[in-house]
C-alpha atoms as a PDB file:
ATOM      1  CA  UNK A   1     109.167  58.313 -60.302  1.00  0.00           C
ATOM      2  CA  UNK A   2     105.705  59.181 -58.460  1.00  0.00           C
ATOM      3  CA  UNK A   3     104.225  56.031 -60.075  1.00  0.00           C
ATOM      4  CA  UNK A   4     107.403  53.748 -58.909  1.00  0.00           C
ATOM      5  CA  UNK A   5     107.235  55.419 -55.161  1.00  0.00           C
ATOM      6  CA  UNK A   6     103.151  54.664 -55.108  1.00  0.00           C
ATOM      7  CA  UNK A   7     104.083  51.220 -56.043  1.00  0.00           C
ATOM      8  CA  UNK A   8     106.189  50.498 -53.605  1.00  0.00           C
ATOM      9  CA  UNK A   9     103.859  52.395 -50.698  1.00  0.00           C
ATOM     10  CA  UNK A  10     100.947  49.990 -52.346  1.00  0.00           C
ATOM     11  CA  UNK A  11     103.118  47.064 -51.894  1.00  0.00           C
ATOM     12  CA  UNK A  12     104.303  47.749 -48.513  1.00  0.00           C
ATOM     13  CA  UNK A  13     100.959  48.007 -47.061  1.00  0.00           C
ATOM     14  CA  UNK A  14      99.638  44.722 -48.727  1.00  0.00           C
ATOM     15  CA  UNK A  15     102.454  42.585 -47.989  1.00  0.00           C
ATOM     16  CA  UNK A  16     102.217  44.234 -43.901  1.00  0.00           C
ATOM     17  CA  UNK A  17      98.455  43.473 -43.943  1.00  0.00           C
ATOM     18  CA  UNK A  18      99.236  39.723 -45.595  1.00  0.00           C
ATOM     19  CA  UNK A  19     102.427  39.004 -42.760  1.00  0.00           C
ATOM     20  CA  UNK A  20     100.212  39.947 -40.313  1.00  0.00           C
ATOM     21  CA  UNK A  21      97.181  38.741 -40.392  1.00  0.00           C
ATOM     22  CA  UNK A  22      98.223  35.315 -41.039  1.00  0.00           C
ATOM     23  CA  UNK A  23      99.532  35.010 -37.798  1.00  0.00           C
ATOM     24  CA  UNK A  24      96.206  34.550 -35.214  1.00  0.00           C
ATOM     25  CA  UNK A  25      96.653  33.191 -31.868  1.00  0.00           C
ATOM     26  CA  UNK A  26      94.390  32.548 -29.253  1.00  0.00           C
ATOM     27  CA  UNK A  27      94.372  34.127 -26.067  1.00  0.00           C
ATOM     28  CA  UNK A  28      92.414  34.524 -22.750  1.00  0.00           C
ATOM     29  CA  UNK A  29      91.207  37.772 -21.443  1.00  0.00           C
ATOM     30  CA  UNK A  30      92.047  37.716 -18.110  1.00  0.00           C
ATOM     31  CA  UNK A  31      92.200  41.622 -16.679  1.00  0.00           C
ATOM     32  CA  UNK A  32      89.263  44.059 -18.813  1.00  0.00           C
ATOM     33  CA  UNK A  33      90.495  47.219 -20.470  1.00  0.00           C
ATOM     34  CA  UNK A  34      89.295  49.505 -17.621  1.00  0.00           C
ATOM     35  CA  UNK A  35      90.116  48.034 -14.725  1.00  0.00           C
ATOM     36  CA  UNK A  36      91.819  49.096 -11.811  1.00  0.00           C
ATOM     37  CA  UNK A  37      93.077  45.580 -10.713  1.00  0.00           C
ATOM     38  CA  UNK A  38      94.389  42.907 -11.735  1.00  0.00           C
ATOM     39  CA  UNK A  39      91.985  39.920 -12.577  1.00  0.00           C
ATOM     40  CA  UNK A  40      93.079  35.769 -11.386  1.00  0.00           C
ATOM     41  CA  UNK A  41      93.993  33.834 -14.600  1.00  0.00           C
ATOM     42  CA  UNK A  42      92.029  31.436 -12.407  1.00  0.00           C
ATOM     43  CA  UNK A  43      88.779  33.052 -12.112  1.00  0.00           C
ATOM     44  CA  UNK A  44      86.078  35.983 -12.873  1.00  0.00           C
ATOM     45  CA  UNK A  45      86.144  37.632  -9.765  1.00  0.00           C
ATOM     46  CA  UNK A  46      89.122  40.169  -9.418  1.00  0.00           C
ATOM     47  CA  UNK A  47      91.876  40.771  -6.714  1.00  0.00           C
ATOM     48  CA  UNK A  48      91.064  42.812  -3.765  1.00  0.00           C
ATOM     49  CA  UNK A  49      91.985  46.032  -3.988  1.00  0.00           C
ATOM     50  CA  UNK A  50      94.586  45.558  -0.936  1.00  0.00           C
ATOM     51  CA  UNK A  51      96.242  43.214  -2.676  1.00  0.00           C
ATOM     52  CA  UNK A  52      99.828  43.843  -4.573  1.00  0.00           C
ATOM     53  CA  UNK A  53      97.721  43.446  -7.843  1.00  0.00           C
ATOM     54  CA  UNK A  54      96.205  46.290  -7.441  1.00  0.00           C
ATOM     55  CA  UNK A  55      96.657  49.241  -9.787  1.00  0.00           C
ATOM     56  CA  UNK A  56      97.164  52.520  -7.950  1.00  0.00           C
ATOM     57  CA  UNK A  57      97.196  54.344 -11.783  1.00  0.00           C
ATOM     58  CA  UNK A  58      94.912  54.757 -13.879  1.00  0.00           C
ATOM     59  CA  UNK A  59      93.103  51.454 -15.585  1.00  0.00           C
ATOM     60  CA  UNK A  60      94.142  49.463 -17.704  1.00  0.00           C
ATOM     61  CA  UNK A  61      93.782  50.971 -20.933  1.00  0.00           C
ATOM     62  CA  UNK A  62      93.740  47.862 -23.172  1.00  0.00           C
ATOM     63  CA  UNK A  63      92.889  44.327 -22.004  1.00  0.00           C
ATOM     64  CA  UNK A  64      95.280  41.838 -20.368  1.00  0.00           C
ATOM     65  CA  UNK A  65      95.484  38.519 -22.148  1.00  0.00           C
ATOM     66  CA  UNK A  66      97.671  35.818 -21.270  1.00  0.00           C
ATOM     67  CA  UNK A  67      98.911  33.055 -23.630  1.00  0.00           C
ATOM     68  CA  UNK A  68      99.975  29.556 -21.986  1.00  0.00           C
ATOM     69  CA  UNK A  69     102.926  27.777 -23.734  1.00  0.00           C
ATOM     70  CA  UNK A  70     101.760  23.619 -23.531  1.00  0.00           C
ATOM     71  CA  UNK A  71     105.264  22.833 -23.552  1.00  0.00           C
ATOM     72  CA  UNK A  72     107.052  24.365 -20.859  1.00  0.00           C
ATOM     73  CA  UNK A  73     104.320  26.633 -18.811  1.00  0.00           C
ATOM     74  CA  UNK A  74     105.577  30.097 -19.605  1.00  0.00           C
ATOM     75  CA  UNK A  75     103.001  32.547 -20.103  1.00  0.00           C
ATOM     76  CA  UNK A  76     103.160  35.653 -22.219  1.00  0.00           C
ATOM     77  CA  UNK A  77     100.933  38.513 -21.636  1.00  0.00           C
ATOM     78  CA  UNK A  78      99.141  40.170 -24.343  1.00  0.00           C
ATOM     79  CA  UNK A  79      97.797  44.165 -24.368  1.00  0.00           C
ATOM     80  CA  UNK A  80      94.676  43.836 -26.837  1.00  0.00           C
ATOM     81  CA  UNK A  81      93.164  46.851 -28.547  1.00  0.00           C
ATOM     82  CA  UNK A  82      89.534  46.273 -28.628  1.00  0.00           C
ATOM     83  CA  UNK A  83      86.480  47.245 -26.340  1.00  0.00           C
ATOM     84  CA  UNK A  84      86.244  45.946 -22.863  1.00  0.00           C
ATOM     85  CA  UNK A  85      85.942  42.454 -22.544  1.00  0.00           C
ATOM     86  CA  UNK A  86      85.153  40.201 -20.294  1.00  0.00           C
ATOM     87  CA  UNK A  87      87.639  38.163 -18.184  1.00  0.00           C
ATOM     88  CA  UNK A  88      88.128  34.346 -19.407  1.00  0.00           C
ATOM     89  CA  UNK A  89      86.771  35.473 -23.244  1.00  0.00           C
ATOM     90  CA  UNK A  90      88.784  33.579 -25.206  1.00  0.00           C
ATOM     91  CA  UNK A  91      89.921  35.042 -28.891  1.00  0.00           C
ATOM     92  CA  UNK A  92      92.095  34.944 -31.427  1.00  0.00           C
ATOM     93  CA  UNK A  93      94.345  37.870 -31.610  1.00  0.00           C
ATOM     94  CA  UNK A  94      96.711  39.157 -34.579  1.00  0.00           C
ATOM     95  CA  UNK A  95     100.225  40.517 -32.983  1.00  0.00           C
ATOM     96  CA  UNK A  96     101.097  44.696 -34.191  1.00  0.00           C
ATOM     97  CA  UNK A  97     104.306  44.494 -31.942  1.00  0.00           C
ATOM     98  CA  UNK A  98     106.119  43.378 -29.258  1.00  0.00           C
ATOM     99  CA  UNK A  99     107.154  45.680 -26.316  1.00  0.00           C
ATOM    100  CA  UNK A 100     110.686  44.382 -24.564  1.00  0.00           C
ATOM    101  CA  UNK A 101     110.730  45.406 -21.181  1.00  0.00           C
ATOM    102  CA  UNK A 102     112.464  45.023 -17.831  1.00  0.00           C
ATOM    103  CA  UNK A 103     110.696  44.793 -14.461  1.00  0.00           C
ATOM    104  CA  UNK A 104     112.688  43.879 -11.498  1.00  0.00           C
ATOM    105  CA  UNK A 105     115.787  43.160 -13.625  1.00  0.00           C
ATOM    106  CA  UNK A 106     113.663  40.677 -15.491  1.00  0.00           C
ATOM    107  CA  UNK A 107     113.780  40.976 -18.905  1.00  0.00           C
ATOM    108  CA  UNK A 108     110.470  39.748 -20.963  1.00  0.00           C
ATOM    109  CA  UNK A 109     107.907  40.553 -23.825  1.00  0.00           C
ATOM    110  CA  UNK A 110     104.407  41.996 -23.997  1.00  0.00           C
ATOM    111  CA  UNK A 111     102.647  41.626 -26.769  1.00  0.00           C
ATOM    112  CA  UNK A 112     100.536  44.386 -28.696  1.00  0.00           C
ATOM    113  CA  UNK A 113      97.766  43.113 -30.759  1.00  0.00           C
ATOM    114  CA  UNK A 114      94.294  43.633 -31.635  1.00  0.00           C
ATOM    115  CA  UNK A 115      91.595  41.057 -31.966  1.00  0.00           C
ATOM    116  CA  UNK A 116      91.364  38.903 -35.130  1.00  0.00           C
ATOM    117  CA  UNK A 117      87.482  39.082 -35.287  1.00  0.00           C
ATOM    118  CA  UNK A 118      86.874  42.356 -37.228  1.00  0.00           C
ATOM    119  CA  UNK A 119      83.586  42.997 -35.316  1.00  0.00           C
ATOM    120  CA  UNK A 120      85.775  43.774 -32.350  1.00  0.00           C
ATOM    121  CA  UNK A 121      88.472  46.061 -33.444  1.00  0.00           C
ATOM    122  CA  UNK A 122      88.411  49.667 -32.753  1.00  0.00           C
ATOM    123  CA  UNK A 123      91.884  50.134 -33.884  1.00  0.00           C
ATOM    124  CA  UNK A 124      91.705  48.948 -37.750  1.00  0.00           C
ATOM    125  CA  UNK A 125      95.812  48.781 -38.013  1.00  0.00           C
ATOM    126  CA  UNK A 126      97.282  45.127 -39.349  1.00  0.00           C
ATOM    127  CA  UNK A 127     100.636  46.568 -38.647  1.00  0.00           C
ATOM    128  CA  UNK A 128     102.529  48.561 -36.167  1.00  0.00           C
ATOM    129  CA  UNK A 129     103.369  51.270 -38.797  1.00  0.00           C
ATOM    130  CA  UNK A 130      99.769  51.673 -39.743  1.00  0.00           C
ATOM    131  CA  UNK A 131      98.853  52.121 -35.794  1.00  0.00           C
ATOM    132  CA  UNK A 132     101.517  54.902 -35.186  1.00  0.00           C
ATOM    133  CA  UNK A 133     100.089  56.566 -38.585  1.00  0.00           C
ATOM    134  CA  UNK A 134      96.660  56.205 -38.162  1.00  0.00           C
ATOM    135  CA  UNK A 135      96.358  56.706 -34.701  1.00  0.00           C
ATOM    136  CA  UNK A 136      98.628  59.164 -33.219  1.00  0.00           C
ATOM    137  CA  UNK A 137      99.356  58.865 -29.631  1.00  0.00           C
ATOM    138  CA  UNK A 138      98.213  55.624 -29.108  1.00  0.00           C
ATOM    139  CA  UNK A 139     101.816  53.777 -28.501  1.00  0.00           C
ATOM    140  CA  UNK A 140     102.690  56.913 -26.212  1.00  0.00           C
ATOM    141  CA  UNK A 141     100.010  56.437 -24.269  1.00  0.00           C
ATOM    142  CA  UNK A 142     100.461  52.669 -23.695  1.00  0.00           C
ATOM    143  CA  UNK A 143     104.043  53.271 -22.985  1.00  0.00           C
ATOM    144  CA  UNK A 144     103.477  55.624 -20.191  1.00  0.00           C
ATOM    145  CA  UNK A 145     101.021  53.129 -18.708  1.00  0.00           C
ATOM    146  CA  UNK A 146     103.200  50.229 -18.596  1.00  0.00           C
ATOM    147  CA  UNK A 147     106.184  52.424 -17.264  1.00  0.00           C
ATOM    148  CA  UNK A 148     103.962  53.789 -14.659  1.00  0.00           C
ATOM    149  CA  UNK A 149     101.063  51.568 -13.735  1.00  0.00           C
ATOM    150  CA  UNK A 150     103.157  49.317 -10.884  1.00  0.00           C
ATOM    151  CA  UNK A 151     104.470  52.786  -9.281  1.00  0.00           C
ATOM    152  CA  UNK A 152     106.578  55.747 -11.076  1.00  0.00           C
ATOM    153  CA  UNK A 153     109.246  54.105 -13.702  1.00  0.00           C
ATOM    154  CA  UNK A 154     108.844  51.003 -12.181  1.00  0.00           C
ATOM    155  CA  UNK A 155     109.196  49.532 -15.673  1.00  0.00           C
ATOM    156  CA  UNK A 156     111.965  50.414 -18.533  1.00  0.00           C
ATOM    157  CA  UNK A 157     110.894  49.881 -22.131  1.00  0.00           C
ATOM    158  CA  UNK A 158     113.916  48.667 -23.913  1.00  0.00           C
ATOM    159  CA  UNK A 159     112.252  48.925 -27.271  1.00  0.00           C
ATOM    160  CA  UNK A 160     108.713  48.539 -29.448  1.00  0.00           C
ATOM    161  CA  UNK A 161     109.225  45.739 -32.036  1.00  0.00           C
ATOM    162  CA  UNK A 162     107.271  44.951 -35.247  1.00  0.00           C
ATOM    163  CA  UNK A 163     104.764  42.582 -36.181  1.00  0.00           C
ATOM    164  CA  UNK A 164     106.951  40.000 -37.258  1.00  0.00           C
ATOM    165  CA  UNK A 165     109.497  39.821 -34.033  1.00  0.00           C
ATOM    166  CA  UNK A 166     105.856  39.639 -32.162  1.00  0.00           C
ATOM    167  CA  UNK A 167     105.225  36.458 -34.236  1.00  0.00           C
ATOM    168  CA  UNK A 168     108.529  35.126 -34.026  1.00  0.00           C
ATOM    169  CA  UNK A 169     108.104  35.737 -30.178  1.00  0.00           C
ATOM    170  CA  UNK A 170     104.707  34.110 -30.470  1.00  0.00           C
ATOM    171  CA  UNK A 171     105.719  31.373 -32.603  1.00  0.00           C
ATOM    172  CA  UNK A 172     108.897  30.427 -30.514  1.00  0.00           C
ATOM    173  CA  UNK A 173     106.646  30.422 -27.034  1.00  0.00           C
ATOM    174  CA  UNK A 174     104.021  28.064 -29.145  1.00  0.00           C
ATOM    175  CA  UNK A 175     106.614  25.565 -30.387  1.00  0.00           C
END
């Protein structure tokens, strides 16, 4: 019975790590983990700190990516676990979830990911499952943040989806 339930923990883990690391999209950088305002998709200078895009919270804990849609123009923004980078990299990024949420009575999806390129992950999860196991308080963290960063509760978090609604998100936005 111990061999069977070892098995089936073995298997898990290697078909997670397979499903999600063959989905890799790239994405722009456009705000750096650790700053305290929003950067122009447009440009490598940030906002002003007067501006609405500032963040009157703490920084950004992860970096803001953005991924353009050719087809229609939507954008979909993009939390990436990895050290600071710079705004405009470009990289490809492998999805661990999706968070739904609703700002303004807008309902829409950020994606959680980290980057693709081994060298710069920090967080060494493929799936959601592994992150929450491997490094506790990571998700709680992120989902304080994005309640609180734009002013207390100013956004609800409907829910935290897996790697695969992320891809199906990411896939359907890419179509």
């Amino acid at each position: 019975m111990q061999r069977l339930l070892l098995l089936f923990i073995m298997l898990t883990i290697f078909v997670g790590c397979a499903s999600a690391r063959q989905t890799q999209v790239n994405t722009e950088v456009i705000t750096p983990a650790g700053s305290a305002i929003y950067f122009d998709a447009d440009s490598e200078s940030p906002q002003n700190y007067s501006n609405e895009n500032a963040i009157l919270y703490l920084p950004f804990p992860a970096n803001l990516g953005v991924i353009n849609s050719v087809h229609n123009g939507q954008q979909l923004h993009v939390l990436i676990l990895s050290p600071s980078l710079k705004s405009g990299t470009f990289l490809n990024i492998t999805p661990l979830g999706a968070f739904e949420i609703v700002e303004r009575g807008e309902s829409r999806d950020l994606i959680l990911a980290i980057p693709a390129d081994p060298k710069l992950q920090v967080i060494k999860s493929p799936t959601l499952d592994q992150l929450r196991l491997n490094y506790s308080g990571v998700i709680e963290i992120l989902e304080i943040w994005i309640a609180n960063h734009k002013g207390e509760n100013s956004i609800a978090i409907k829910a935290l989806h897996d790697e695969q609604k992320a891809t199906k998100i990411l896939n359907d936005l890419l179509k």
